[in-house]
C-alpha atoms as a PDB file:
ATOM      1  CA  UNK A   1      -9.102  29.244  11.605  1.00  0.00           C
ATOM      2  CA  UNK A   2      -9.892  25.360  11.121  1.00  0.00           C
ATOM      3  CA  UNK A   3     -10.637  24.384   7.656  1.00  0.00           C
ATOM      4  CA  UNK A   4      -9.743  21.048   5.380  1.00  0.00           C
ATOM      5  CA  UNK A   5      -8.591  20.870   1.692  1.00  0.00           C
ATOM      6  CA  UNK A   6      -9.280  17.963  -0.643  1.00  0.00           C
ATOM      7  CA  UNK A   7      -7.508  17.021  -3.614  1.00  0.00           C
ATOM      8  CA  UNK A   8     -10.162  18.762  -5.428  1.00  0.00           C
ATOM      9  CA  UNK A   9      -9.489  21.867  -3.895  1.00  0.00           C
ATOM     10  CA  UNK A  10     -13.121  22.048  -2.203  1.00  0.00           C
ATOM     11  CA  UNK A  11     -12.455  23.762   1.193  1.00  0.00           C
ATOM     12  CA  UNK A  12     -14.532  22.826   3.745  1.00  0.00           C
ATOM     13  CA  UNK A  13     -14.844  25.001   6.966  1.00  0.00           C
ATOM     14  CA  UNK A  14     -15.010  24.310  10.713  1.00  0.00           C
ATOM     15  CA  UNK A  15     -14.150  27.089  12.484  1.00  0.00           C
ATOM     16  CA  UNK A  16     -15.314  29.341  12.085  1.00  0.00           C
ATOM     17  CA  UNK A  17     -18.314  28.033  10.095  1.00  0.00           C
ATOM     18  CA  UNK A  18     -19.747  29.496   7.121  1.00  0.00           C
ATOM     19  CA  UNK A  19     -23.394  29.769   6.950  1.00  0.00           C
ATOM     20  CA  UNK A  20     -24.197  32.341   4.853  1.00  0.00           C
ATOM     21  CA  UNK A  21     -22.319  32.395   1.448  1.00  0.00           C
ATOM     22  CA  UNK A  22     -23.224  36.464   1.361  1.00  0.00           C
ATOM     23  CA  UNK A  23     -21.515  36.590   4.733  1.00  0.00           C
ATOM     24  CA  UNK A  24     -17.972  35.682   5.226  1.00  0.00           C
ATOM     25  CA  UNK A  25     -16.981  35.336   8.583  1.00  0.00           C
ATOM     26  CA  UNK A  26     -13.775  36.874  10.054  1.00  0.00           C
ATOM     27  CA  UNK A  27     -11.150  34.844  12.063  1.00  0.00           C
ATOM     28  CA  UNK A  28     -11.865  35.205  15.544  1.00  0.00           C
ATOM     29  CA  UNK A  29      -9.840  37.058  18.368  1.00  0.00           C
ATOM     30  CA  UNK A  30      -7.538  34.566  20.812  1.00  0.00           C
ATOM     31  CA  UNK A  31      -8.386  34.753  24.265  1.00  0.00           C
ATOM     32  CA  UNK A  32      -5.835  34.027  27.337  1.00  0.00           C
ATOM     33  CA  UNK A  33      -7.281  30.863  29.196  1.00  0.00           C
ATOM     34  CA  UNK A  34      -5.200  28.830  31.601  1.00  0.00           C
ATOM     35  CA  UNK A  35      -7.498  25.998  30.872  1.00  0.00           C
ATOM     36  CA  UNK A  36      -8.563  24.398  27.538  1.00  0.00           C
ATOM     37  CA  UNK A  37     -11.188  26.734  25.606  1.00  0.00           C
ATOM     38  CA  UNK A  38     -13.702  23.983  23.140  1.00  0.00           C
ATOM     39  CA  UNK A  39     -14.637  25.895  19.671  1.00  0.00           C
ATOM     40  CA  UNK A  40     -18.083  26.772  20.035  1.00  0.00           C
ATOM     41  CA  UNK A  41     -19.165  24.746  16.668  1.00  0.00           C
ATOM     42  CA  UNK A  42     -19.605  21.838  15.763  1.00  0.00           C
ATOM     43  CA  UNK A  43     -19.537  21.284  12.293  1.00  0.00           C
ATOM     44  CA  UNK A  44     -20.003  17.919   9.946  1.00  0.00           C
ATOM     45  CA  UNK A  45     -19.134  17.718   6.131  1.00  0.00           C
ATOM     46  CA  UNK A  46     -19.882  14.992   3.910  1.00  0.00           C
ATOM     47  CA  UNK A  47     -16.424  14.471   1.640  1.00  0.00           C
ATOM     48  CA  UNK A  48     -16.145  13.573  -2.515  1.00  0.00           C
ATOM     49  CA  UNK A  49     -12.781  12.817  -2.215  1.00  0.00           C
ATOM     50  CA  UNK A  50     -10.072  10.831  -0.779  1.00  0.00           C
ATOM     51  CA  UNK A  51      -7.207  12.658   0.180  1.00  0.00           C
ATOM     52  CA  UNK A  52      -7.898  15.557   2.767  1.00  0.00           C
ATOM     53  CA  UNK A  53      -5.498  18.270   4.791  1.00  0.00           C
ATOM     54  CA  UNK A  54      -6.491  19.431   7.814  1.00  0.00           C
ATOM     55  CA  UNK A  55      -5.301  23.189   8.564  1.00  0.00           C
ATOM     56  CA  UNK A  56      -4.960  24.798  11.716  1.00  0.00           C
ATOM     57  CA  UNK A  57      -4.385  28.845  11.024  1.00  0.00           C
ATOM     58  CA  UNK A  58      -3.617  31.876  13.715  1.00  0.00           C
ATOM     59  CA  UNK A  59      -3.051  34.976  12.262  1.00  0.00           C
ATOM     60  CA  UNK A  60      -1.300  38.182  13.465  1.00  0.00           C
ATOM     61  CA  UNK A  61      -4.454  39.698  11.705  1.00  0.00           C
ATOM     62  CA  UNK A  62      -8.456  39.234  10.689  1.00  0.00           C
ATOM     63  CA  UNK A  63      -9.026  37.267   7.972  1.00  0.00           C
ATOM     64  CA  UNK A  64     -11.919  36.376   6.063  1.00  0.00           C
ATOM     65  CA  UNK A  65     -12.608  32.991   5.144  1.00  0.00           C
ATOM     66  CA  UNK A  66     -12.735  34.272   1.790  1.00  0.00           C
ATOM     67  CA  UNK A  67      -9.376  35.722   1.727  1.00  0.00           C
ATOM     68  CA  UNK A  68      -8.261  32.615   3.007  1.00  0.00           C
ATOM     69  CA  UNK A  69     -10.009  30.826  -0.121  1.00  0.00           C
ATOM     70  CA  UNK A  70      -8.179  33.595  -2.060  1.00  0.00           C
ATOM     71  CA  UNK A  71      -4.564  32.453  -0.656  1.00  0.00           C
ATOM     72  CA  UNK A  72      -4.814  28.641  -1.611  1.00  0.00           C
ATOM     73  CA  UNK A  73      -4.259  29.426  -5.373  1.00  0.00           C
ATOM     74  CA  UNK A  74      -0.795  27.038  -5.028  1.00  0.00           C
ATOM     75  CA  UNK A  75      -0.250  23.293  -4.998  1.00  0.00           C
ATOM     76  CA  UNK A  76      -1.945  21.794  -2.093  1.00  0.00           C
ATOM     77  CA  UNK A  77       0.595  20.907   0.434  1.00  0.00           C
ATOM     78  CA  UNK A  78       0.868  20.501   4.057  1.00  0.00           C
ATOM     79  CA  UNK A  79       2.636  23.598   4.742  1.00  0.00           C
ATOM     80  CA  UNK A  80       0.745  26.998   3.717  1.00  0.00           C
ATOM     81  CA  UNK A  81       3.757  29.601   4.698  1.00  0.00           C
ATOM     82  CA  UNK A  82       1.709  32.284   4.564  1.00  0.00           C
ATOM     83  CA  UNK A  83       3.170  35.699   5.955  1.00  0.00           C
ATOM     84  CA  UNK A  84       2.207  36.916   9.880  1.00  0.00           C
ATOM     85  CA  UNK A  85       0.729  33.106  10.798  1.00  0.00           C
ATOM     86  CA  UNK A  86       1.801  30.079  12.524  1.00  0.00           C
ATOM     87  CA  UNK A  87       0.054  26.817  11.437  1.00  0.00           C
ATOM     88  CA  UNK A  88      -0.194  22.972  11.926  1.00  0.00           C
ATOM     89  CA  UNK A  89      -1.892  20.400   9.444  1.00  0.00           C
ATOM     90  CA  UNK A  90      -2.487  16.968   9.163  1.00  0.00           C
ATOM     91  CA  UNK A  91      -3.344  14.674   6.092  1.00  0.00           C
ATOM     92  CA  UNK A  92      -6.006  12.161   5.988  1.00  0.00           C
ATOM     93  CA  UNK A  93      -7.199   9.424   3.537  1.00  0.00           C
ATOM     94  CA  UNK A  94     -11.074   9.223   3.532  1.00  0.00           C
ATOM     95  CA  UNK A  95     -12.366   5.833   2.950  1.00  0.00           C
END
């Protein structure tokens, strides 16, 4: 899962991406490659705000991207720590 939080808390989604709001889509399954494997999207979001965390998710299970949604109910920080996941993240400043 590839997603970005603002200081607003508006999540905005890039992998995988969320086109239909009725329609959540699930995390997908991790293939072996020996090479480098590009995401099949390409998505573009236009920001409000100025401060914005990148996340990088992989889960030991499916997850919606609404359950994801569901789990950012603390401050947002870097570090999720969510249970059965490993995770990197980066913050920007949008200008």
């Amino acid at each position: 899962l590839v997603f970005a939080v603002d200081e607003k808390r508006q999540v905005y989604w890039y992998y995988p991406a969320w086109t239909n709001a009725d329609e959540p889509p699930y995390s997908l399954a991790i293939r072996p490659s020996t090479t480098l494997v590009e995401l099949g999207e390409g998505i573009r979001h236009d920001f409000q705000g100025h401060q914005l965390i990148v996340h990088a998710v992989w889960s030991d299970a499916p997850m919606t991207t609404r359950e994801v949604e569901a789990k950012l109910t603390g401050p947002i920080t870097e570090h999720l720590g969510w249970a059965g996941t490993t995770e990197t993240s980066r913050s920007f400043e949008v200008r």
